[in-house]
N, C-alpha and C. Protein backbone atom coordinates (compact mmCIF):
# COMPACT_ATOMS: atom_id res chain seq x y z
N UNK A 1 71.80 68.31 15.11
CA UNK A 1 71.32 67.03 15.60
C UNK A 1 71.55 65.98 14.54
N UNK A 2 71.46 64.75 14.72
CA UNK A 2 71.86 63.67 14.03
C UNK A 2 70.79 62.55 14.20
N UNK A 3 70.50 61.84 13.34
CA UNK A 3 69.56 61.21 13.37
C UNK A 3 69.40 59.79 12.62
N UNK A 4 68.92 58.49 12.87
CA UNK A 4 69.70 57.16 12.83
C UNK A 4 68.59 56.75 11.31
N UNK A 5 67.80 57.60 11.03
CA UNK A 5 66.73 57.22 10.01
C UNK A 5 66.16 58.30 9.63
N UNK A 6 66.08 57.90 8.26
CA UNK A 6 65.24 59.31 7.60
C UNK A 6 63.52 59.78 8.25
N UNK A 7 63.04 58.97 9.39
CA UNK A 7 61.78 58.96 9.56
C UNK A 7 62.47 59.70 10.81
N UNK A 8 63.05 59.66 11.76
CA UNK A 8 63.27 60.67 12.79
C UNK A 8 63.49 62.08 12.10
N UNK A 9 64.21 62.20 11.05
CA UNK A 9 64.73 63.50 10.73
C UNK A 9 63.33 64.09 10.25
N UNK A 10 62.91 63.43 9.91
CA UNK A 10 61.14 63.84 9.41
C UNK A 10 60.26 64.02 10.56
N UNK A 11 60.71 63.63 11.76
CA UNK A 11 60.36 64.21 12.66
C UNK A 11 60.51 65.58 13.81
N UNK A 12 61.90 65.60 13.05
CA UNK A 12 62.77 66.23 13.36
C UNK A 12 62.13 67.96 13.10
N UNK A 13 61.91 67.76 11.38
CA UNK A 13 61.51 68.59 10.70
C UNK A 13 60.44 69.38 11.02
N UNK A 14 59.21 68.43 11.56
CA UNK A 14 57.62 68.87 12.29
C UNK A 14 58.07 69.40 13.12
N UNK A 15 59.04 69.13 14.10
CA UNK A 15 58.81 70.39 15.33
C UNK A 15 59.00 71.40 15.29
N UNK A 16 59.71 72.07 14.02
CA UNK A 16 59.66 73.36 13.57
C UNK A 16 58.63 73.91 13.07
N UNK A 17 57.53 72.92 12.50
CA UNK A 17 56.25 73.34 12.24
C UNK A 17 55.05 73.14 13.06
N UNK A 18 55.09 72.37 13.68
CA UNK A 18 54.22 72.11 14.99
C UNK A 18 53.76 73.03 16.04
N UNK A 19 52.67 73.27 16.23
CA UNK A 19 52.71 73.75 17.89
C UNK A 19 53.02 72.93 19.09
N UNK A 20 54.09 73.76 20.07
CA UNK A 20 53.99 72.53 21.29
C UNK A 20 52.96 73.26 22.15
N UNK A 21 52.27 71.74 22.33
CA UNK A 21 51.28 72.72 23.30
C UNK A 21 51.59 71.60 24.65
N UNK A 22 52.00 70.93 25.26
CA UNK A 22 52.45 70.54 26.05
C UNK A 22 53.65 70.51 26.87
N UNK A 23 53.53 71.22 28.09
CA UNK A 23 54.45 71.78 28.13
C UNK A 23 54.94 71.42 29.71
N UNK A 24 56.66 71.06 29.81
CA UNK A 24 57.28 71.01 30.83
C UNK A 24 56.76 72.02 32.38
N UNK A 25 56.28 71.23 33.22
CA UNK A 25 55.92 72.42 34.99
C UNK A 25 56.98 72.30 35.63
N UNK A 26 58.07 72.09 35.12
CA UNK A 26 59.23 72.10 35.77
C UNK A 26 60.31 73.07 35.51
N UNK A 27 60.30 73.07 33.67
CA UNK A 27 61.91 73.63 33.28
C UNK A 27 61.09 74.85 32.23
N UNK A 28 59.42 74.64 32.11
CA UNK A 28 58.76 75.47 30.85
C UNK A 28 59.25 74.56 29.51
N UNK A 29 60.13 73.72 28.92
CA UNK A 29 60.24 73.04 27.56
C UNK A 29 59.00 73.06 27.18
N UNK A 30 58.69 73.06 26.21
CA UNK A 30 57.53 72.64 24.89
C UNK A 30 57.57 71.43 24.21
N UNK A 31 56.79 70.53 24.15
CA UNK A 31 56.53 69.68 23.19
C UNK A 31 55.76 69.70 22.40
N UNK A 32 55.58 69.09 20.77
CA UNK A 32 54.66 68.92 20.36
C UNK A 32 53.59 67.39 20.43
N UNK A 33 54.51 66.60 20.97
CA UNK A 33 53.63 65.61 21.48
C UNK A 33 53.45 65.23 23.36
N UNK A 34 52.40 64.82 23.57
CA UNK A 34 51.61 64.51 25.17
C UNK A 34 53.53 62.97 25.58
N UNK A 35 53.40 61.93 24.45
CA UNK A 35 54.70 61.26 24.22
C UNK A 35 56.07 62.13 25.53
N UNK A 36 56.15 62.78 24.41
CA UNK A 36 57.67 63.51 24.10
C UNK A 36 57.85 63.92 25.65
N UNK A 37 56.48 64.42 26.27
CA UNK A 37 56.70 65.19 27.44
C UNK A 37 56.95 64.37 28.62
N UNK A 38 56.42 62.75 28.40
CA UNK A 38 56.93 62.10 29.67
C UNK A 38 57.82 61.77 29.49
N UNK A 39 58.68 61.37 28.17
CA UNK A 39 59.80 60.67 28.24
C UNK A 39 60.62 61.68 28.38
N UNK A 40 60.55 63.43 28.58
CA UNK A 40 61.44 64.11 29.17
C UNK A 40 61.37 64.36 30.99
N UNK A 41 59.97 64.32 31.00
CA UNK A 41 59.97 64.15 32.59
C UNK A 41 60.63 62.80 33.59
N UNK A 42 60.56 61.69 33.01
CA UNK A 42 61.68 61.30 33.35
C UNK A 42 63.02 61.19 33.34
N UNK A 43 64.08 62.35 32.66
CA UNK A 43 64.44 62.64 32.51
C UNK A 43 64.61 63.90 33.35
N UNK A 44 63.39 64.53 33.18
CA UNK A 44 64.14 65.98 34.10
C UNK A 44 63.66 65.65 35.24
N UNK A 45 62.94 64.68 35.34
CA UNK A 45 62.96 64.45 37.26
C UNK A 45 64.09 63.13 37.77
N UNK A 46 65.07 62.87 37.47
CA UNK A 46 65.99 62.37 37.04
C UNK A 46 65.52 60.35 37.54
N UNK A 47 64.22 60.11 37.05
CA UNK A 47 63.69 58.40 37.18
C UNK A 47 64.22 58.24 35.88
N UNK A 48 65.06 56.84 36.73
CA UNK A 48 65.25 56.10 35.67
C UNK A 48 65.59 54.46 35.73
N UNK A 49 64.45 54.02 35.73
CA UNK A 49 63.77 52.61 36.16
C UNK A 49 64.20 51.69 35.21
N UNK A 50 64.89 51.79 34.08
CA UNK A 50 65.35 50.75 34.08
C UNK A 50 67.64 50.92 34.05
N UNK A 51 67.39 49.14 34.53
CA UNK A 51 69.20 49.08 34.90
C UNK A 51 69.63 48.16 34.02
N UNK A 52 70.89 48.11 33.79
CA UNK A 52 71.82 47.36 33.05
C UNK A 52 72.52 46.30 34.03
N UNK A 53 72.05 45.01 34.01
CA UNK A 53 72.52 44.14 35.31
C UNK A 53 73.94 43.71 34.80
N UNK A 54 74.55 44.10 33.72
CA UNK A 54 75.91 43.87 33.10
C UNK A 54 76.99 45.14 33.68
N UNK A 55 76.72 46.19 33.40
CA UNK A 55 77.30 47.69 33.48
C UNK A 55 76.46 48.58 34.67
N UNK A 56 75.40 48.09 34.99
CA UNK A 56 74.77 49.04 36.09
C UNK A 56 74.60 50.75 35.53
N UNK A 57 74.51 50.61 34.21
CA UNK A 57 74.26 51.75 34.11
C UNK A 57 72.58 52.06 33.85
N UNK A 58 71.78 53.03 34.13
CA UNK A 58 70.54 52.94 34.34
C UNK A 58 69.75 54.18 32.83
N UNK A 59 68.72 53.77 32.66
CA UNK A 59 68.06 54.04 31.32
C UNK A 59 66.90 54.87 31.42
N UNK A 60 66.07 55.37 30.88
CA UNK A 60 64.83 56.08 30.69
C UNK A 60 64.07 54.94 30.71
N UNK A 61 64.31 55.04 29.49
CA UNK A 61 63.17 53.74 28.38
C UNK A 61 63.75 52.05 28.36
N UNK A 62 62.81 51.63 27.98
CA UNK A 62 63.44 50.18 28.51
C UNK A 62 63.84 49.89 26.92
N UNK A 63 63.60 50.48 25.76
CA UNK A 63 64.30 50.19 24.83
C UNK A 63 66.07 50.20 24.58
N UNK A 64 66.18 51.47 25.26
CA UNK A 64 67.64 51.47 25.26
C UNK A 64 68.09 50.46 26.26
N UNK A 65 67.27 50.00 27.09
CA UNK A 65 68.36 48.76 27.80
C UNK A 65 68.18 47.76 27.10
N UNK A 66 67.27 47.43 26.19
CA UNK A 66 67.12 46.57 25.02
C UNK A 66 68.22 46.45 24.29
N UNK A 67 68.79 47.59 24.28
CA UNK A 67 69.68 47.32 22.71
C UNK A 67 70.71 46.89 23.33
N UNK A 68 71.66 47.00 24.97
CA UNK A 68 72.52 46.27 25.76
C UNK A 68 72.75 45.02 25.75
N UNK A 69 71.21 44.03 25.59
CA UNK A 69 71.02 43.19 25.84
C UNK A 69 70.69 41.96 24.47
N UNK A 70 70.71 42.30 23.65
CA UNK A 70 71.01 42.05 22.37
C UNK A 70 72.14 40.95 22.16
N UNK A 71 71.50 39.55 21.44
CA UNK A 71 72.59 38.69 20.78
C UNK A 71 73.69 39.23 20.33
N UNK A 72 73.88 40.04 19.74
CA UNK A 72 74.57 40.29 18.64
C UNK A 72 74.82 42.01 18.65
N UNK A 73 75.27 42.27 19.85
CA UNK A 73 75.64 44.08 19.39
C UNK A 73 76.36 44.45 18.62
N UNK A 74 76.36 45.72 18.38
CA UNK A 74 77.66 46.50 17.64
C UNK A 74 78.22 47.22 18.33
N UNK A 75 79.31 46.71 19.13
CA UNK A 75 79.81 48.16 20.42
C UNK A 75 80.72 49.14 19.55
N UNK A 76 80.32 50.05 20.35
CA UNK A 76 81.83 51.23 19.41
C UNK A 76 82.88 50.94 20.38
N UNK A 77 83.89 50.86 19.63
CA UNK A 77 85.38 50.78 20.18
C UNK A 77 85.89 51.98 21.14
N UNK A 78 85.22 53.39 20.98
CA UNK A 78 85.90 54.67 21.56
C UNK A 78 84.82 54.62 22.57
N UNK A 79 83.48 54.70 22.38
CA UNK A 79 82.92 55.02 23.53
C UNK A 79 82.25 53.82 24.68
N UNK A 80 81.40 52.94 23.74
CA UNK A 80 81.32 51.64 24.76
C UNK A 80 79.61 51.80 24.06
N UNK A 81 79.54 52.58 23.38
CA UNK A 81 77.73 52.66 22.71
C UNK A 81 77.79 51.24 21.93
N UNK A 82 76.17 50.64 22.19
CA UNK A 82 75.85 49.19 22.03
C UNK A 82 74.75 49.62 20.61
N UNK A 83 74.94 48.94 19.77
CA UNK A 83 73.68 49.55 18.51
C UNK A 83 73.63 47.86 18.03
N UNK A 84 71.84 48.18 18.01
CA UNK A 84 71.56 46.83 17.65
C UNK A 84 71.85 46.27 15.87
N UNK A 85 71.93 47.37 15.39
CA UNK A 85 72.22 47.26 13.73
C UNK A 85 73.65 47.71 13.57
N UNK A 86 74.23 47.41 12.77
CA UNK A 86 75.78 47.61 12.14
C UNK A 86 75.78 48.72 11.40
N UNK A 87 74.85 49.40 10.38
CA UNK A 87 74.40 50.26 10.30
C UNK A 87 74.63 51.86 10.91
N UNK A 88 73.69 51.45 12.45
CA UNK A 88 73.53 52.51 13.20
C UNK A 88 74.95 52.63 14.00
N UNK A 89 75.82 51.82 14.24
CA UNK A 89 76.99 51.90 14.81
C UNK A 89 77.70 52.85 13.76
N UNK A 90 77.12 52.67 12.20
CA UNK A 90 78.03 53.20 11.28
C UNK A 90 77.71 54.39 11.64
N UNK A 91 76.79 55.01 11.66
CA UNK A 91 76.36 56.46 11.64
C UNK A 91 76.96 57.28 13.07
N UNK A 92 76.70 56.08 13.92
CA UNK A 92 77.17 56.96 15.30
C UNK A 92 78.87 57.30 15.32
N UNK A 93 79.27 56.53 14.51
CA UNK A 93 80.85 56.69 14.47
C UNK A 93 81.02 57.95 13.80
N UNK A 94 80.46 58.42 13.21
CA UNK A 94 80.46 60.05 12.85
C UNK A 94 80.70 61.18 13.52
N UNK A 95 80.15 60.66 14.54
CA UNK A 95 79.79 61.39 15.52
C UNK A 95 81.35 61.78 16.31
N UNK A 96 82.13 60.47 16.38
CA UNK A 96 83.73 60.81 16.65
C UNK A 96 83.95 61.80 16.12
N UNK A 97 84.23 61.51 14.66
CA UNK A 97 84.83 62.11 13.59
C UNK A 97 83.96 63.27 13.24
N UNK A 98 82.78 63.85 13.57
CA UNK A 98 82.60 65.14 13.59
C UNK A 98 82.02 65.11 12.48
N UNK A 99 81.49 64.30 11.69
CA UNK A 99 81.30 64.75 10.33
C UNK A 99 79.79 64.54 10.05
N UNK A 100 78.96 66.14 10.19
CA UNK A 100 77.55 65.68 9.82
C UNK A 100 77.49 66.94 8.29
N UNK A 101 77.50 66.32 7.09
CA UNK A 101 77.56 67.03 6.24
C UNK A 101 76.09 67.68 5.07
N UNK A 102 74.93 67.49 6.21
CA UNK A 102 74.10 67.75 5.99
C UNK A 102 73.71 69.09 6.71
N UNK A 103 73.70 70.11 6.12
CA UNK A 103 72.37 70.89 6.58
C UNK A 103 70.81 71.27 6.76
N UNK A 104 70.60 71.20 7.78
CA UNK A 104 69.03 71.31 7.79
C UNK A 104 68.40 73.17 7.27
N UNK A 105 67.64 73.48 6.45
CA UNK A 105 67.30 74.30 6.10
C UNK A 105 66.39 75.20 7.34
N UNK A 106 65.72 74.97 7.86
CA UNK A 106 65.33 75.49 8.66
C UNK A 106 65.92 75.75 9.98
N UNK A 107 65.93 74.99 10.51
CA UNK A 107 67.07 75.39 11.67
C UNK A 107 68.84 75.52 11.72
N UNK A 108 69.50 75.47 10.37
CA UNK A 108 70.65 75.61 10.02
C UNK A 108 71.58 74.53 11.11
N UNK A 109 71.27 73.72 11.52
CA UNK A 109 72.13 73.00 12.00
C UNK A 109 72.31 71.41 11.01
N UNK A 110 73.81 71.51 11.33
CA UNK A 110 74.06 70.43 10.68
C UNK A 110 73.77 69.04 10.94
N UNK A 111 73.44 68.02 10.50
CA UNK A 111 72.71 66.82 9.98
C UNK A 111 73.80 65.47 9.70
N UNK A 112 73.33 64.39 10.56
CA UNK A 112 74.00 63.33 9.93
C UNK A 112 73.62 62.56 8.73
N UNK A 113 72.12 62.93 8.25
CA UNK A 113 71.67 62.08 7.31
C UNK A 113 71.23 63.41 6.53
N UNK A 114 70.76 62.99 5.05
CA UNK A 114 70.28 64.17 3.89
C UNK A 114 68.83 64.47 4.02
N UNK A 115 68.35 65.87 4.42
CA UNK A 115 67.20 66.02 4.17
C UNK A 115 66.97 65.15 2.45
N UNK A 116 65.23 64.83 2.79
CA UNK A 116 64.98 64.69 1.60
C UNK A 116 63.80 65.33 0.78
């Protein structure tokens, strides 16, 4: 997994230590937060209330249609992803190029940013 800030990957980290005690009546998933579990139920019950009146493409959360709608995006050239920071466009471009050269210790998967 890949992650746009060292505070997600730190979140990242807790769910390996966490109990989920909330849990998907649909697919069985686990969460460790009450959060986590609606913003997958909309998702696994496939609502998704908000739209892109530019692209018509439709969203979970109304943040990500936030970042569409933005003065000033950063589109990626290969895929059409909108990032409100220049930054986060940097990191997602990795993602082309395959290159997450971090490993996470506990779950052995590789990482776009450095544990710290």
């Amino acid at each position: 997994k890949e992650f746009s800030c060292k505070t997600y990957l730190k979140q990242h980290l807790l769910t390996h230590a966490i109990e989920k005690a909330h849990t998907c009546k649909l697919c069985n998933k686990a969460f460790s937060r009450k959060l986590y579990l609606k913003l997958h139920l909309l998702t696994d019950t496939k609502k998704r209330p908000y739209a892109c009146d530019v692209c018509r493409k439709i969203f979970t959360r109304k943040s990500n249609l936030n970042l569409r709608t933005t003065d000033k995006p950063h589109l990626c050239g290969l895929c059409g992803k909108v990032s409100v920071q220049k930054s986060n466009l940097k990191k997602h471009l990795f993602l082309h190029i395959k290159q997450k050269p971090y490993l996470c210790e506990v779950c052995y998967k590789y990482l776009l940013l450095k544990i710290i």
